[in-house]
Protein backbone atom coordinates (compact mmCIF):
# COMPACT_ATOMS: atom_id res chain seq x y z
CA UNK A 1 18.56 94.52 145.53
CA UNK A 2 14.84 92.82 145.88
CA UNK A 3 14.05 89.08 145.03
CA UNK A 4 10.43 90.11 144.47
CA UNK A 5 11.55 92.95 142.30
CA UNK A 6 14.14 90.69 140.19
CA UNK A 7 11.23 88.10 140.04
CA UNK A 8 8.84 90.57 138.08
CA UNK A 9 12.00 91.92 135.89
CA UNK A 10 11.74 88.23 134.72
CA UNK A 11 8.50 88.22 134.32
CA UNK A 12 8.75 91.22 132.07
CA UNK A 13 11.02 89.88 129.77
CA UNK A 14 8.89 88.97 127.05
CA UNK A 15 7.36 92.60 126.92
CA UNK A 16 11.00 94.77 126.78
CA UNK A 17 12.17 91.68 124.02
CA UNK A 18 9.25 93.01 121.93
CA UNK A 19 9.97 96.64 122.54
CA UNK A 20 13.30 95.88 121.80
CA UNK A 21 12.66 94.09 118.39
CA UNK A 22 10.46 97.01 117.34
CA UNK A 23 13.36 99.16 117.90
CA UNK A 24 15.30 96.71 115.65
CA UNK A 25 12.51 97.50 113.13
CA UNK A 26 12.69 101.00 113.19
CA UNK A 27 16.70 101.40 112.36
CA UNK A 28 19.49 99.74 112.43
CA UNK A 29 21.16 101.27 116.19
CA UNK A 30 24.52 101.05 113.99
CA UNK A 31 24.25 103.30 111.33
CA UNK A 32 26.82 105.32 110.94
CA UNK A 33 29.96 102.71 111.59
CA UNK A 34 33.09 103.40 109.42
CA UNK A 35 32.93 101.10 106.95
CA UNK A 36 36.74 100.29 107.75
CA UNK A 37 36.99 98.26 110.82
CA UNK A 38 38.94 95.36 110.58
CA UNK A 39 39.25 94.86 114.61
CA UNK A 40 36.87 95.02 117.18
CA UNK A 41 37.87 95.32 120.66
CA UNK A 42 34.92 95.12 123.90
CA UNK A 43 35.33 96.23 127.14
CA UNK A 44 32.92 95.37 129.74
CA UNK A 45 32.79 93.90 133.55
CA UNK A 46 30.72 91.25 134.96
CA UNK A 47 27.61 90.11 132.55
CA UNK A 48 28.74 92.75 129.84
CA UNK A 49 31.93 91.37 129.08
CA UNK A 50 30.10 87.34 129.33
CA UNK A 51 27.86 88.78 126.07
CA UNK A 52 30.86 90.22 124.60
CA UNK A 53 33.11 86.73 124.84
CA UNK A 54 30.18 85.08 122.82
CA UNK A 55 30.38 87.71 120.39
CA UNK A 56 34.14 88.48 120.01
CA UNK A 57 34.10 84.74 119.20
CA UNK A 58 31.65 84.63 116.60
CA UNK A 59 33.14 87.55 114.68
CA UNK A 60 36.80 85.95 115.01
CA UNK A 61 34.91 82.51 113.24
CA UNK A 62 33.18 85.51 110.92
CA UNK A 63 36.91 86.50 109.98
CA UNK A 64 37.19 89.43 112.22
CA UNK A 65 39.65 90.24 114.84
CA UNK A 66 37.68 90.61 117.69
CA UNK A 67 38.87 90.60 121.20
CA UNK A 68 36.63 91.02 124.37
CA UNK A 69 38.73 92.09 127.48
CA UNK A 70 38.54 93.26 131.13
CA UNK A 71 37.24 96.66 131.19
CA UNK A 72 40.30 96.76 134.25
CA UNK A 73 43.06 95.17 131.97
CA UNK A 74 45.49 97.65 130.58
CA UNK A 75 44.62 99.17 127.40
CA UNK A 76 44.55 97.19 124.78
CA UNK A 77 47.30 98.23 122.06
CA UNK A 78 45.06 99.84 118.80
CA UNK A 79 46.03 100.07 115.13
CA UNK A 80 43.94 101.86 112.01
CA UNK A 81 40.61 100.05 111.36
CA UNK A 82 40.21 99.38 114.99
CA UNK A 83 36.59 100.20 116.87
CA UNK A 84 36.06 100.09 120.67
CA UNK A 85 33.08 98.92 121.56
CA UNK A 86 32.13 99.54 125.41
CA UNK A 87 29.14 97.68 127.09
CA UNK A 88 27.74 99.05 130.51
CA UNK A 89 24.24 98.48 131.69
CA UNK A 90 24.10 101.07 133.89
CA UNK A 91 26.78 103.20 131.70
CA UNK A 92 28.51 103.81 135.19
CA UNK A 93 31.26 101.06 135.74
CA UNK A 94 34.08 102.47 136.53
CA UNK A 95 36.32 100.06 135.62
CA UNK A 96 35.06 100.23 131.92
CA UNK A 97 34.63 104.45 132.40
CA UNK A 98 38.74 104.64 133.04
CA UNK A 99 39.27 102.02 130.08
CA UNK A 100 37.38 104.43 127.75
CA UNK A 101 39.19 107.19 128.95
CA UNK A 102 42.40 105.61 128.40
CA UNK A 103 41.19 104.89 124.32
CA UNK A 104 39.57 108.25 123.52
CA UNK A 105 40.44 109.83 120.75
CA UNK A 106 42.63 107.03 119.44
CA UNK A 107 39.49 104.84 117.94
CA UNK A 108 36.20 105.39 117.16
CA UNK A 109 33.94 104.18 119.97
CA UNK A 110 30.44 102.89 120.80
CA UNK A 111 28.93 102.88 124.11
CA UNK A 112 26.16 100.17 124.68
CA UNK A 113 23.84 101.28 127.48
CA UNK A 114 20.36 101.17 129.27
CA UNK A 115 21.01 104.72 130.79
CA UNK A 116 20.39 107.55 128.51
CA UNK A 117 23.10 110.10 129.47
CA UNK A 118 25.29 108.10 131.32
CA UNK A 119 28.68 108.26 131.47
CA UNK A 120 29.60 105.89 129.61
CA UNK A 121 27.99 108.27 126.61
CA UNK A 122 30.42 110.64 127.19
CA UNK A 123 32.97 110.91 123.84
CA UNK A 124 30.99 108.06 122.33
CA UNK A 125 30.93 108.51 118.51
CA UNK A 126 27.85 105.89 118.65
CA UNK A 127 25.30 105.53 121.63
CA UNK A 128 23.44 102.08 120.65
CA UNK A 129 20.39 101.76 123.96
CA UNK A 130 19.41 98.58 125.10
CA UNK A 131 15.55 98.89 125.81
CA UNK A 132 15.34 96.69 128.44
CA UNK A 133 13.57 99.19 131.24
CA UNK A 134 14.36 99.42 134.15
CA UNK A 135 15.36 97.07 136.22
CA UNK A 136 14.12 97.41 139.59
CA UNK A 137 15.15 94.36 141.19
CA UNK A 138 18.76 95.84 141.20
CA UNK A 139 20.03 92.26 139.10
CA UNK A 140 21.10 92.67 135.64
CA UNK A 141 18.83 90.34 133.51
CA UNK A 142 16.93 91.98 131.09
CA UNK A 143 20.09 94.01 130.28
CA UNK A 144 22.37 90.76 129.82
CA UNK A 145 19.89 89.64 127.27
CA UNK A 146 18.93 92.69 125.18
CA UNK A 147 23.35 93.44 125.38
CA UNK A 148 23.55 89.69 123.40
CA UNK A 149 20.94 90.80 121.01
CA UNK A 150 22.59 94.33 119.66
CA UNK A 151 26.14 92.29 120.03
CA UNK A 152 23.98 89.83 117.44
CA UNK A 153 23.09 93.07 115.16
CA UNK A 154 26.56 94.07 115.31
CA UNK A 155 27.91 91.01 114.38
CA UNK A 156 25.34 91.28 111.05
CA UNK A 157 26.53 94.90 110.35
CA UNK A 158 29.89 94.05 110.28
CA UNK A 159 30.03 90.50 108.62
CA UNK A 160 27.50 92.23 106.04
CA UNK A 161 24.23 90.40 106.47
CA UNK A 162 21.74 91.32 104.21
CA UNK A 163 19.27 93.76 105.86
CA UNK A 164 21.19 93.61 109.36
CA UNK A 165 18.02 94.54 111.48
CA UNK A 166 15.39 92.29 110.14
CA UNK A 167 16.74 88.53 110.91
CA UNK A 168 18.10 89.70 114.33
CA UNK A 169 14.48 91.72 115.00
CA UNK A 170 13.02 88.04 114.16
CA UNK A 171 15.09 86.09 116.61
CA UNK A 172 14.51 88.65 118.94
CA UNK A 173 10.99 88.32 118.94
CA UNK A 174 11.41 84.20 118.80
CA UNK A 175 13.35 84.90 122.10
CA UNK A 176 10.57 86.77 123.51
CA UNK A 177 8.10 83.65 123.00
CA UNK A 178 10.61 81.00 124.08
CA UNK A 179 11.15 83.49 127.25
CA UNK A 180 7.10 83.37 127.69
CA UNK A 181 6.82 79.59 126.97
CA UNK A 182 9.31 78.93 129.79
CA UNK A 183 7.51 81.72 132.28
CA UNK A 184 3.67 80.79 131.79
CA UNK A 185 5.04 76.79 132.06
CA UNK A 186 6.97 77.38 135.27
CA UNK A 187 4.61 75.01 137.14
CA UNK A 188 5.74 72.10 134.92
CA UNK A 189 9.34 72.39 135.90
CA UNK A 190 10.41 74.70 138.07
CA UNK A 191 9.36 72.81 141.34
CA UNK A 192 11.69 69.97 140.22
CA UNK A 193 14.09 72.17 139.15
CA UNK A 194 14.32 73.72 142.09
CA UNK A 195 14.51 70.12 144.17
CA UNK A 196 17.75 68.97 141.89
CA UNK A 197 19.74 72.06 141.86
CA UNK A 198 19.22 72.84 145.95
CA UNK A 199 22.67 70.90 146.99
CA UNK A 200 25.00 71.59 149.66
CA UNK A 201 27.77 72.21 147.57
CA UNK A 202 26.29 74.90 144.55
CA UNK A 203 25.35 74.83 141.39
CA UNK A 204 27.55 74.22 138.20
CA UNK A 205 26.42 75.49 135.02
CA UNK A 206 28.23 73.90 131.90
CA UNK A 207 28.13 75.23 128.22
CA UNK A 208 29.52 74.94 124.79
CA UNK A 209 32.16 77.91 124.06
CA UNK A 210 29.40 79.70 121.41
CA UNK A 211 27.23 80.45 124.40
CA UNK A 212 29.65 80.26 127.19
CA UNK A 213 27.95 83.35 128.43
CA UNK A 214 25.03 81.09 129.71
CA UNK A 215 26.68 79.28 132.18
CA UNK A 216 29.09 83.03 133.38
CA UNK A 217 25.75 84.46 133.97
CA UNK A 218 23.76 81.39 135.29
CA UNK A 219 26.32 81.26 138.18
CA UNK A 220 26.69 84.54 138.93
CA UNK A 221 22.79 84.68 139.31
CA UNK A 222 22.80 81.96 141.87
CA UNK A 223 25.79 83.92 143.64
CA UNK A 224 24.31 87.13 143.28
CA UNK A 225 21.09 86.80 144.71
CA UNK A 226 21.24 83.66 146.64
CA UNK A 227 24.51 83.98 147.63
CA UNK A 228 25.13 80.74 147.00
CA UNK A 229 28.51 78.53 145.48
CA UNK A 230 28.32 78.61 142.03
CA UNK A 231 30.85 78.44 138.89
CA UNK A 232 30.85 77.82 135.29
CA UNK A 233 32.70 76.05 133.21
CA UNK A 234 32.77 75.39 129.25
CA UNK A 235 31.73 71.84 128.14
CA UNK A 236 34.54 70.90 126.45
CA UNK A 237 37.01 72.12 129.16
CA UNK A 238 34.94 70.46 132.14
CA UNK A 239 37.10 67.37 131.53
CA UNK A 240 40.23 68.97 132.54
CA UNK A 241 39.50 71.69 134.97
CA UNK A 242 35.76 70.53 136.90
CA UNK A 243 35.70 66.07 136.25
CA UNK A 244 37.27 66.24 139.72
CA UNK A 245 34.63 68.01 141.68
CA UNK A 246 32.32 64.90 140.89
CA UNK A 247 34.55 62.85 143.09
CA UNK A 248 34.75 64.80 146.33
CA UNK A 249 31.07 66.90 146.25
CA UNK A 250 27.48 66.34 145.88
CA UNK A 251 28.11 68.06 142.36
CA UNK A 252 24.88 69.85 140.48
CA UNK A 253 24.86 70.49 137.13
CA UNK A 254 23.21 73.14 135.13
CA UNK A 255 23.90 71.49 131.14
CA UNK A 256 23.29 73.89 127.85
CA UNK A 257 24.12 70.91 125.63
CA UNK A 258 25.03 71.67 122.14
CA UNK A 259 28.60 70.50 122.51
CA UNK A 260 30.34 68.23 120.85
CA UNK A 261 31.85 66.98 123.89
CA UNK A 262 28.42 66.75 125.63
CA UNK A 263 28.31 63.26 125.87
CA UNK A 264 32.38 63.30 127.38
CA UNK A 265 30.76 65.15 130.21
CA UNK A 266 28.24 63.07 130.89
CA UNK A 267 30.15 59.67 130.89
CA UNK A 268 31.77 61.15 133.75
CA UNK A 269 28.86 62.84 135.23
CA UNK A 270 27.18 59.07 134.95
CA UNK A 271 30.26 57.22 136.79
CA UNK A 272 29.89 59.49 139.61
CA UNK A 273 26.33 59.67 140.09
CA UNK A 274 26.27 62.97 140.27
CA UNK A 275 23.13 65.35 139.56
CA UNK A 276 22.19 67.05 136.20
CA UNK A 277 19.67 69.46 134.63
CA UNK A 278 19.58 70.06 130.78
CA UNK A 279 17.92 72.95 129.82
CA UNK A 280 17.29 73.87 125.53
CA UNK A 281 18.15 69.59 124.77
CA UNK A 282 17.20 66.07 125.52
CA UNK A 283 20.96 64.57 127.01
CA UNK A 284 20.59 60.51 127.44
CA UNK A 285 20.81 59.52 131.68
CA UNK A 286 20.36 63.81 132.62
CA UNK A 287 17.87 63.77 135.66
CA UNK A 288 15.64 66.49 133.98
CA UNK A 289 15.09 68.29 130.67
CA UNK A 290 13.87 71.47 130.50
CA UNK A 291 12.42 71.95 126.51
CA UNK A 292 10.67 75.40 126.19
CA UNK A 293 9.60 76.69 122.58
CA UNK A 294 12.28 77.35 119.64
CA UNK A 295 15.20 75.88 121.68
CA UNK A 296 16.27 73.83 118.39
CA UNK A 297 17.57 77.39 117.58
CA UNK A 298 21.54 78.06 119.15
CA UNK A 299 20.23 81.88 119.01
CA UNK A 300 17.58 81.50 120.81
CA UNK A 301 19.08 79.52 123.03
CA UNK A 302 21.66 81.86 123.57
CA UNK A 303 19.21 84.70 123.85
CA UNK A 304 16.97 82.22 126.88
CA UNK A 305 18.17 79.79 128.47
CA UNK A 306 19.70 81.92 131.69
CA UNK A 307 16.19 82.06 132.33
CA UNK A 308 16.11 79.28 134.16
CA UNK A 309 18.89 79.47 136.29
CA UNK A 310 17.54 83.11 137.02
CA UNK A 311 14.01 82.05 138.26
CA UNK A 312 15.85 79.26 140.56
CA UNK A 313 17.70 82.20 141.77
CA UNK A 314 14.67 84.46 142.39
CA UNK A 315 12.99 81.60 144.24
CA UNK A 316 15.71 80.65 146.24
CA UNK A 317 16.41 84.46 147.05
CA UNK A 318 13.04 85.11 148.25
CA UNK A 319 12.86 81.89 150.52
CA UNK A 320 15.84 82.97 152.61
């Protein structure tokens, strides 16, 4: 793992977003499904299986049984009409390896990786790649992103959207300039940024339940290459499970409003004095909004906004 190496993986975002989107163009990466499946079930660890909660939920509002699980949870139990769809970056996680194992030959299975080859290939009826390069700086980024966008075509091939590739090739390639907007203006905001979220206690990311994902990965960035405290919570539960860290710690917030219980959060957040950033959303008393291009788009958002969080982390990283 290398800060300056994650830093230009970042920076290169934009560029494997377009390759990525051009891919889109070209075919749809799941041609070829049965036309049967009524259940979906992911398996992933870390990042993989955040992108795979978002989209297990948005096929179960869809109408589709759709479960995302722990890769290291027993098997899950599978019935006719069932696919398994498996989600490894480097298509070598063992955990998620010894889970497809387990499932072979009982459902057909996809394997969604950025290693051609891999193991995770292996018995795959369906190898979907994720054309995010290489990713030097040893951080899965680029690879969390381009994972939400296929999860995003799959959700249109299975729910039937008219000409499945095109829309999601589109927001892909509105991702790609919100990603650059929020790069080539890091002057603007990052310094700041940087000043509000640098606490003694961590960082907290918060986020609606549709894009949970940004605040599992947002922490886990600040973790990972920092090593810092960090944990994320979902906006709606923060009331119940995280209000009481407000009391006792200098608490820093990372906010992806869009909730409905947004302004519950805040109320609190306001009482206690405690510190947030808003990224993707103007939120009334927040200490600092971060707006970058497109973000009155949930996709988009969903496809960005861990940007920011990562670049903290990559500055933070490098300074020691």
């Amino acid at each position: 793992m290398n800060p300056e190496l994650f830093l230009a993986d970042l920076e290169a975002k934009p560029t494997a977003l377009g390759d990525l989107a051009a891919a889109l163009r070209r075919s749809d990466p799941y041609d070829g499904l049965p036309s049967d499946i009524g259940r979906v079930i992911f398996l992933g660890m870390g990042s993989s299986r955040y992108a795979a909660g978002v989209a297990a939920l948005r096929l179960r509002a869809a109408g589709i049984d759709a479960i995302a699980e722990y890769a290291s949870a027993r098997p899950y139990p599978l019935r006719p009409g069932t696919l398994v769809v498996a989600i490894s970056a480097t298509g070598g996680s063992t955990e998620t390896l010894d889970a497809l194992a387990a499932h072979r030959g009982r459902a057909p299975m996809v394997a969604i990786t950025n290693v051609a080859g891999s193991a995770v290939t292996e018995g795959a009826d369906l190898v979907v790649p994720m054309f995010a390069g290489v990713e030097r700086g040893g951080v899965a980024c680029r690879t969390f992103q381009h994972s939400l966008a296929l999860l995003l075509a799959l959700q249109a091939r299975l729910t039937a959207t008219p000409q499945a590739g095109g829309p999601v090739a589109g927001l892909v390639d509105r991702a790609a300039e919100a990603t650059a907007d929020l790069l080539d203006r890091r002057p603007e905001w990052l310094p700041r940024a940087l000043d509000l979220l640098d606490g003694p206690h961590g960082v907290y990311p918060i986020a609606p339940a549709e894009r949970l994902s940004s605040a599992e990965q947002s922490a886990l960035m600040v973790r990972e290459g920092p090593r810092r405290p960090a944990d994320a919570c979902e906006t709606g539960d923060w009331a119940h499970v995280d209000v009481y860290l407000t009391k006792t710690l200098d608490y820093r917030a990372l906010l992806f409003p869009g909730s409905r219980y947004d302004a519950q959060a805040m109320d609190w957040i306001r009482q206690r004095g405690s510190t947030v950033v808003a990224v993707g959303g103007d939120v009334q008393d927040a200490d600092m909004t971060i707006r970058y291009r497109h973000d009155h788009d949930p996709d988009v958002r969903l496809l960005t906004e861990t940007l920011v969080a990562e670049l903290v982390a990559a500055h933070w990283w490098a300074r020691g």
